[in-house]
PDB file of N, CA and C in Angstrom:
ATOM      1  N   UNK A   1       0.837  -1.175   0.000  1.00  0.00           N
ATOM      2  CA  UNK A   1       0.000   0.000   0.000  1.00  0.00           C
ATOM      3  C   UNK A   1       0.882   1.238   0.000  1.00  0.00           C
ATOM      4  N   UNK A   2       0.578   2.131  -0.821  1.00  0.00           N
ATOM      5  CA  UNK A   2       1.198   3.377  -0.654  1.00  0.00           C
ATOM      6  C   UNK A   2       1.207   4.480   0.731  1.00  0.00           C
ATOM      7  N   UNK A   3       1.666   4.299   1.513  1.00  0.00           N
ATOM      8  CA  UNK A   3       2.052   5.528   2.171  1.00  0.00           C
ATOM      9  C   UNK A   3       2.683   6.616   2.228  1.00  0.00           C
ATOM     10  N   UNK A   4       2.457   7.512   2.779  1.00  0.00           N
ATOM     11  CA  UNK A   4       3.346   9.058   3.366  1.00  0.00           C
ATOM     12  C   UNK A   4       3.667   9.461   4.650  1.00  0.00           C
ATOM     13  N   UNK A   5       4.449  10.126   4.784  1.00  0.00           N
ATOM     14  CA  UNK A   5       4.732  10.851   6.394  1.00  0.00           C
ATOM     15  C   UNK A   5       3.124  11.489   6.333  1.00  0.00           C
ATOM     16  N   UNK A   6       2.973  12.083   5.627  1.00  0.00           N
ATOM     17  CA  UNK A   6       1.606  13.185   5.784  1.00  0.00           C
ATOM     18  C   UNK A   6       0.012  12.520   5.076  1.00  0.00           C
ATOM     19  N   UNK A   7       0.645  11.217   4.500  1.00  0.00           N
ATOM     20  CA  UNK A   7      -0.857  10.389   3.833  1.00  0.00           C
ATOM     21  C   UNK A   7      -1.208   9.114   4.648  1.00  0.00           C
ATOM     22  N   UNK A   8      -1.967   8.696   4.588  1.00  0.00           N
ATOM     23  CA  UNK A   8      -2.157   7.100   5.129  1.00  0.00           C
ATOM     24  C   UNK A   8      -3.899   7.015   4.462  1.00  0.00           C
ATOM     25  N   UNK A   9      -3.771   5.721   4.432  1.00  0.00           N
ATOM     26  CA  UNK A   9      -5.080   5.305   4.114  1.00  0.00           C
ATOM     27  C   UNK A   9      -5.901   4.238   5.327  1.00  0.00           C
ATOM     28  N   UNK A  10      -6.824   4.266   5.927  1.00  0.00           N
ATOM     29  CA  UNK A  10      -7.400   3.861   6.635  1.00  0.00           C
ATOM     30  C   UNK A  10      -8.991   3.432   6.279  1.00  0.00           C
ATOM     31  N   UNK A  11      -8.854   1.671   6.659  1.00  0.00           N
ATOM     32  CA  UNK A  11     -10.789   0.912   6.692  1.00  0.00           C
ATOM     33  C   UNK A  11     -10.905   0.451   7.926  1.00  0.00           C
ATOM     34  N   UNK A  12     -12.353   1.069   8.021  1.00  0.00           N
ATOM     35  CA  UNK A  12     -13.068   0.465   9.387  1.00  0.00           C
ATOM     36  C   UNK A  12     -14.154  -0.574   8.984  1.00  0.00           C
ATOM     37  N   UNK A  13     -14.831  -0.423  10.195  1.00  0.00           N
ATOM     38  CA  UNK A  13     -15.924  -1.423   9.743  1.00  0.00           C
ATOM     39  C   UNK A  13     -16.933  -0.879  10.193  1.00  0.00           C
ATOM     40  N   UNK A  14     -18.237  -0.812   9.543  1.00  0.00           N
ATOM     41  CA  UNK A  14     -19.073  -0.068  10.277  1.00  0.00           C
ATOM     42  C   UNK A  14     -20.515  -0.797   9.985  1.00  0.00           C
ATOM     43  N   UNK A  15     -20.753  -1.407  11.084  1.00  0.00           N
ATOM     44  CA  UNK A  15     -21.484  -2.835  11.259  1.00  0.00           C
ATOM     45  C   UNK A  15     -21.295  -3.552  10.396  1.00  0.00           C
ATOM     46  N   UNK A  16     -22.551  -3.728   9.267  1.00  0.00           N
ATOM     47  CA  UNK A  16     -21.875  -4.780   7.919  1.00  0.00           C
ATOM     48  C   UNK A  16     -21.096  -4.714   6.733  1.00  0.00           C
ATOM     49  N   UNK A  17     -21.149  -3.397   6.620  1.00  0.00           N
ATOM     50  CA  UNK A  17     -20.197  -2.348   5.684  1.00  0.00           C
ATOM     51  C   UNK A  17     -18.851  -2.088   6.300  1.00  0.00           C
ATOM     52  N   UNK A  18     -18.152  -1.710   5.118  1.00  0.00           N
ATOM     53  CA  UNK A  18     -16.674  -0.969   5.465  1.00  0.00           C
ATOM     54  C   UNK A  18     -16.685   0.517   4.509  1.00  0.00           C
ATOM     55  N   UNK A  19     -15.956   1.005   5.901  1.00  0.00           N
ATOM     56  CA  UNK A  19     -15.544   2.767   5.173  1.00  0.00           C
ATOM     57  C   UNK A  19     -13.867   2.593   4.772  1.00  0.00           C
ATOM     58  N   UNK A  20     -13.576   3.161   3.644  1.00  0.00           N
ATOM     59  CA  UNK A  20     -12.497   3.742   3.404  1.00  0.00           C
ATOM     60  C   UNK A  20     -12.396   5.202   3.438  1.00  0.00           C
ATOM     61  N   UNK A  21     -11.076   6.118   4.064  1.00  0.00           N
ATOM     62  CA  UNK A  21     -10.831   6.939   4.559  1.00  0.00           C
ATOM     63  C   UNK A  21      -9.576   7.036   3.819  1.00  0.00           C
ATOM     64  N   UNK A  22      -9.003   8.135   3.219  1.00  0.00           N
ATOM     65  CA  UNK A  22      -7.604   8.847   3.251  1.00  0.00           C
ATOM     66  C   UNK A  22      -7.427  10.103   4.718  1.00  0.00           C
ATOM     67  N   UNK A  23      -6.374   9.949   5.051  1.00  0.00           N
ATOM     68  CA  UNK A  23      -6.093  10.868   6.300  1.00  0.00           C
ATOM     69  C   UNK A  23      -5.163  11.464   6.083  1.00  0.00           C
ATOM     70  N   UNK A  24      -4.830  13.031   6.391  1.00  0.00           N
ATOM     71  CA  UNK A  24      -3.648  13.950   6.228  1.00  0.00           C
ATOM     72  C   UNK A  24      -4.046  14.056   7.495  1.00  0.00           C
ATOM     73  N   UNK A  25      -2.497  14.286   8.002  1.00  0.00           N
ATOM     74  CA  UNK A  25      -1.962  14.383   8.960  1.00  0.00           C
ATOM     75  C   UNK A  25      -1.418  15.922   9.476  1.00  0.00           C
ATOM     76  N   UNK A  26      -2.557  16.951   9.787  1.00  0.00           N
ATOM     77  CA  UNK A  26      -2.153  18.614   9.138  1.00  0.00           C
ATOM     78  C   UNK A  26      -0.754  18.986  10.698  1.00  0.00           C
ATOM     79  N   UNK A  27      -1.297  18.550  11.808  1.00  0.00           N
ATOM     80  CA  UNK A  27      -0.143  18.673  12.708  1.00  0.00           C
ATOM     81  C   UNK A  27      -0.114  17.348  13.516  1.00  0.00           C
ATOM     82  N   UNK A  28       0.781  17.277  14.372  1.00  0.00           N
ATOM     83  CA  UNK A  28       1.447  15.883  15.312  1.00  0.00           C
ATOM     84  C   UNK A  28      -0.238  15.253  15.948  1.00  0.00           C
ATOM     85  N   UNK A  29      -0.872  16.378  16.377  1.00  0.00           N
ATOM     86  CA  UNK A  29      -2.052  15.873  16.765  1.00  0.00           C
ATOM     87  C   UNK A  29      -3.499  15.986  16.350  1.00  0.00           C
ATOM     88  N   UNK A  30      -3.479  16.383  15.156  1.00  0.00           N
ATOM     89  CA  UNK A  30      -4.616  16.458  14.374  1.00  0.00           C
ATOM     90  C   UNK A  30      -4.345  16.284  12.540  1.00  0.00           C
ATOM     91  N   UNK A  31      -5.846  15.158  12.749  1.00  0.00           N
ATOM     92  CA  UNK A  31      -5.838  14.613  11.218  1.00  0.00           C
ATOM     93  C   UNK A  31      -6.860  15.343  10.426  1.00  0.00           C
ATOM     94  N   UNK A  32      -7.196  15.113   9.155  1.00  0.00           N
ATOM     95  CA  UNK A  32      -7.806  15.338   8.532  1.00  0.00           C
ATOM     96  C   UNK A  32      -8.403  14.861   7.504  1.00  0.00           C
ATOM     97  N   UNK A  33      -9.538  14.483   7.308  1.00  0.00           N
ATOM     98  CA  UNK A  33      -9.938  13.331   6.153  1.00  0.00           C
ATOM     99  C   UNK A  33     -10.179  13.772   4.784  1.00  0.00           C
ATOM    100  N   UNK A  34      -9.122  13.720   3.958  1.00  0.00           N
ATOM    101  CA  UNK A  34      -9.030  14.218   3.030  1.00  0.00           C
ATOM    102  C   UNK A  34     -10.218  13.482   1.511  1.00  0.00           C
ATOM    103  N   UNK A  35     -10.402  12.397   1.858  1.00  0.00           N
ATOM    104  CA  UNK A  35     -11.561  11.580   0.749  1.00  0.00           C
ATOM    105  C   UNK A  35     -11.975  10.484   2.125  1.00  0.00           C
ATOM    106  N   UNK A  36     -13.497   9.931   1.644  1.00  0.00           N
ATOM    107  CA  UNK A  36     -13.996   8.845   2.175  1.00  0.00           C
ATOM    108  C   UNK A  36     -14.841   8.210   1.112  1.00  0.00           C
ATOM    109  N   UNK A  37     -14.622   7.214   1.203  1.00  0.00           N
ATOM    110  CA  UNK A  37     -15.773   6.468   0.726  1.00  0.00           C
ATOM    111  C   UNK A  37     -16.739   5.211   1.340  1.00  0.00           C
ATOM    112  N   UNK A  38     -17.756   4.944   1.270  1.00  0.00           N
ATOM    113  CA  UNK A  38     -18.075   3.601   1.941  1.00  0.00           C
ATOM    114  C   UNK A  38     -19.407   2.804   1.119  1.00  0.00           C
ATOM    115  N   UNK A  39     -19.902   1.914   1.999  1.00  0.00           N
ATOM    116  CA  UNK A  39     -20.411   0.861   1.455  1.00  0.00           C
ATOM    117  C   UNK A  39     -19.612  -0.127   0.768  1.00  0.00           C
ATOM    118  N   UNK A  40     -18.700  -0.235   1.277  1.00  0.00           N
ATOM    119  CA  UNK A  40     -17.756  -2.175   0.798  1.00  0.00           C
ATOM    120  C   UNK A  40     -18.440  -2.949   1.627  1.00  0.00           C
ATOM    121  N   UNK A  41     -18.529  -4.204   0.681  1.00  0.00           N
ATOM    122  CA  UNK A  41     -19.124  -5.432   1.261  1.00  0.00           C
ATOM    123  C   UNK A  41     -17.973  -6.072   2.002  1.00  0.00           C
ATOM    124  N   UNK A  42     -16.591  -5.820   1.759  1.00  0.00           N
ATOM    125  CA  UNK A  42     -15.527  -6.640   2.317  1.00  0.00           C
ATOM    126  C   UNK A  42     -14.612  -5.732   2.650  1.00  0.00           C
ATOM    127  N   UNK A  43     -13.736  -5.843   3.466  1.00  0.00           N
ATOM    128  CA  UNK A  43     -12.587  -5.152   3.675  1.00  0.00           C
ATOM    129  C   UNK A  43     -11.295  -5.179   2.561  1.00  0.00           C
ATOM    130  N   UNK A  44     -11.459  -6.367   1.625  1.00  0.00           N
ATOM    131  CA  UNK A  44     -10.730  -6.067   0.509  1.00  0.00           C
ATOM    132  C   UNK A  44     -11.208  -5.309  -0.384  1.00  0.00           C
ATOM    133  N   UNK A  45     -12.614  -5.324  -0.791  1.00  0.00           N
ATOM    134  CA  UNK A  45     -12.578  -3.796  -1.836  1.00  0.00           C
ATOM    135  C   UNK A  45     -12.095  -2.599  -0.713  1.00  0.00           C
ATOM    136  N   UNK A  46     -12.685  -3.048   0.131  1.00  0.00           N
ATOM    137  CA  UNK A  46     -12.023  -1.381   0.851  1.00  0.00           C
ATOM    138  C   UNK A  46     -10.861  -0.941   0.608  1.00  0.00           C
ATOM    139  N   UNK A  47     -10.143  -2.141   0.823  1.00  0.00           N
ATOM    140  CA  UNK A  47      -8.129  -1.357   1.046  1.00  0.00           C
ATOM    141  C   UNK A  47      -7.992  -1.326  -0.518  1.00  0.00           C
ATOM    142  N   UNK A  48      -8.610  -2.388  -1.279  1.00  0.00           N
ATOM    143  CA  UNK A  48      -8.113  -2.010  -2.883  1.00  0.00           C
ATOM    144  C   UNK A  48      -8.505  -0.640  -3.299  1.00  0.00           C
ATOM    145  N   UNK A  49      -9.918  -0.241  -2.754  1.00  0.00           N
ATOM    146  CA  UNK A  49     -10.124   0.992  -2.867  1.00  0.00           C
ATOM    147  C   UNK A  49      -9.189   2.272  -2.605  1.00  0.00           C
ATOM    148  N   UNK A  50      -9.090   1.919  -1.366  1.00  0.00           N
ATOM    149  CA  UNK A  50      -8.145   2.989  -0.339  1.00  0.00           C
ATOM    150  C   UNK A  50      -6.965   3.162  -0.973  1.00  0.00           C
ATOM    151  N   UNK A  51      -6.117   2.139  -1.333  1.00  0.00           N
ATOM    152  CA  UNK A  51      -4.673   2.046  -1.971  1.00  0.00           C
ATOM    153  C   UNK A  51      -4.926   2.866  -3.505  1.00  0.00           C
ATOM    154  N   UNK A  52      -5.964   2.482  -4.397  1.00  0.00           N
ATOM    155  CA  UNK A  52      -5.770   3.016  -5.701  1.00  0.00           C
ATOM    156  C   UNK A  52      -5.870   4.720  -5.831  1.00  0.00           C
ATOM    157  N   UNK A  53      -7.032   4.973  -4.575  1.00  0.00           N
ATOM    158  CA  UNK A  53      -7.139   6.420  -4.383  1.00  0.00           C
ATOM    159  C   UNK A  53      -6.350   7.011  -3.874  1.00  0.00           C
ATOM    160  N   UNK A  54      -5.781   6.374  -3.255  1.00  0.00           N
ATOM    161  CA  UNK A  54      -3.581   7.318  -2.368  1.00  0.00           C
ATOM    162  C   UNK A  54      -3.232   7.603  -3.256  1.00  0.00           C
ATOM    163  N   UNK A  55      -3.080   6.432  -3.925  1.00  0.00           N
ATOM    164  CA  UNK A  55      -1.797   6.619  -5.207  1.00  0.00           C
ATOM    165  C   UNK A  55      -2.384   7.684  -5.898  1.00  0.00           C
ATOM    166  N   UNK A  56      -3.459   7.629  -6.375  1.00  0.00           N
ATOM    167  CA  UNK A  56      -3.403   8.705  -7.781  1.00  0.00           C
ATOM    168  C   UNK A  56      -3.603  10.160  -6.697  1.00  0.00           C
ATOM    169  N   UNK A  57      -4.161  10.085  -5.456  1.00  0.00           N
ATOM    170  CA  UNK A  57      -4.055  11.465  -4.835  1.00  0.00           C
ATOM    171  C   UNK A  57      -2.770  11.972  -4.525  1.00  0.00           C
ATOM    172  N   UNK A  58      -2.087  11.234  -4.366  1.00  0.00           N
ATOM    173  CA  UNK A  58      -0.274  11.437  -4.044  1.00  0.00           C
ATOM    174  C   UNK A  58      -0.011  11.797  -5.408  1.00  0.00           C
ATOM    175  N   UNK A  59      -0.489  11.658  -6.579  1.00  0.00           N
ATOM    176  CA  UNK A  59      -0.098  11.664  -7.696  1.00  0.00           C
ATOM    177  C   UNK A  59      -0.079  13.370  -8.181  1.00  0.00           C
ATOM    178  N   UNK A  60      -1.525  13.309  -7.891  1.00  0.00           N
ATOM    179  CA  UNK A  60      -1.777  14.625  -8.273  1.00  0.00           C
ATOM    180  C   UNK A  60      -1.893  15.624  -7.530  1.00  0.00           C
ATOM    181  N   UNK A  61      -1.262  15.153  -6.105  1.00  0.00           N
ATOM    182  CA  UNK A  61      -1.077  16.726  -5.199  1.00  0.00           C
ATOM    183  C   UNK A  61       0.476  16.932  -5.748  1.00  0.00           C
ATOM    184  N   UNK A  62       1.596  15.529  -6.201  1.00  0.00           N
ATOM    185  CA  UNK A  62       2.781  16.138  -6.447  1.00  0.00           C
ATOM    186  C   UNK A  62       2.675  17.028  -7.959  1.00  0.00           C
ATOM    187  N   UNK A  63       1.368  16.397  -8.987  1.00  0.00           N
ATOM    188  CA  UNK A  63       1.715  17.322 -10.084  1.00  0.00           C
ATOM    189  C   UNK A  63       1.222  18.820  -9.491  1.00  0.00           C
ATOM    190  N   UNK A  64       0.900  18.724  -8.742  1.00  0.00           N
ATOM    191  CA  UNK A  64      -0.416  20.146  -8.492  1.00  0.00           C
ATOM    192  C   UNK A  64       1.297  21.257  -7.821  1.00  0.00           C
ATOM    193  N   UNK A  65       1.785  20.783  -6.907  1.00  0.00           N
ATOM    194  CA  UNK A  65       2.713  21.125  -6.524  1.00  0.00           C
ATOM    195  C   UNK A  65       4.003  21.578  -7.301  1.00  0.00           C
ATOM    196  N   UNK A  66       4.040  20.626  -8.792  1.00  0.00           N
ATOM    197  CA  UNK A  66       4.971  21.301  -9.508  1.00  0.00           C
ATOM    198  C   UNK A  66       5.185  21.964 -10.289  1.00  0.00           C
ATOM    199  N   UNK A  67       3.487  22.359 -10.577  1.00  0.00           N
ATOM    200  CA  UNK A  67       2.974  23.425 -11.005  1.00  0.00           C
ATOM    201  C   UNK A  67       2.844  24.899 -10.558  1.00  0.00           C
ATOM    202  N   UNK A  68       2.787  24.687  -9.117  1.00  0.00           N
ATOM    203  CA  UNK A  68       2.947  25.873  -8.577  1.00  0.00           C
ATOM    204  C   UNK A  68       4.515  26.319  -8.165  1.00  0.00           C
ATOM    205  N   UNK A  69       5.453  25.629  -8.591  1.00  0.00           N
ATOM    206  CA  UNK A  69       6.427  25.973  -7.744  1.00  0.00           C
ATOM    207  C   UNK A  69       7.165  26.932  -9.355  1.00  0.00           C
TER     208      UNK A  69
END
């Protein structure tokens, strides 16, 4: 799964469903949920979910970033 110091992807379970969550990390003690999605029947669409949406969000905050610089 793709991670960051400042990204992570996180699934819960929420009774028979699962949520997927991306989380930024804005300081040491506070997060921020940058995308969610839910209704997975399994915890594997979840993380397949979770993982494909990091990546391309990591993707395009670095193009977004090298655009502005």
């Amino acid at each position: 799964m793709t991670t960051s110091k400042k990204f992570v992807a996180l699934v819960e379970q929420d009774g028979a469903t699962w949520i997927a969550k991306i989380l930024r990390r804005k300081t040491a003690r506070e997060t921020i949920v940058s995308k969610t999605q839910d209704g997975f029947a399994t915890q594997e669409e979840a993380d397949k979910w979770a993982a494909t949406e990091l990546a391309d969000f990591l993707k395009n905050l670095t193009a977004k970033n090298k655009r502005n610089k």
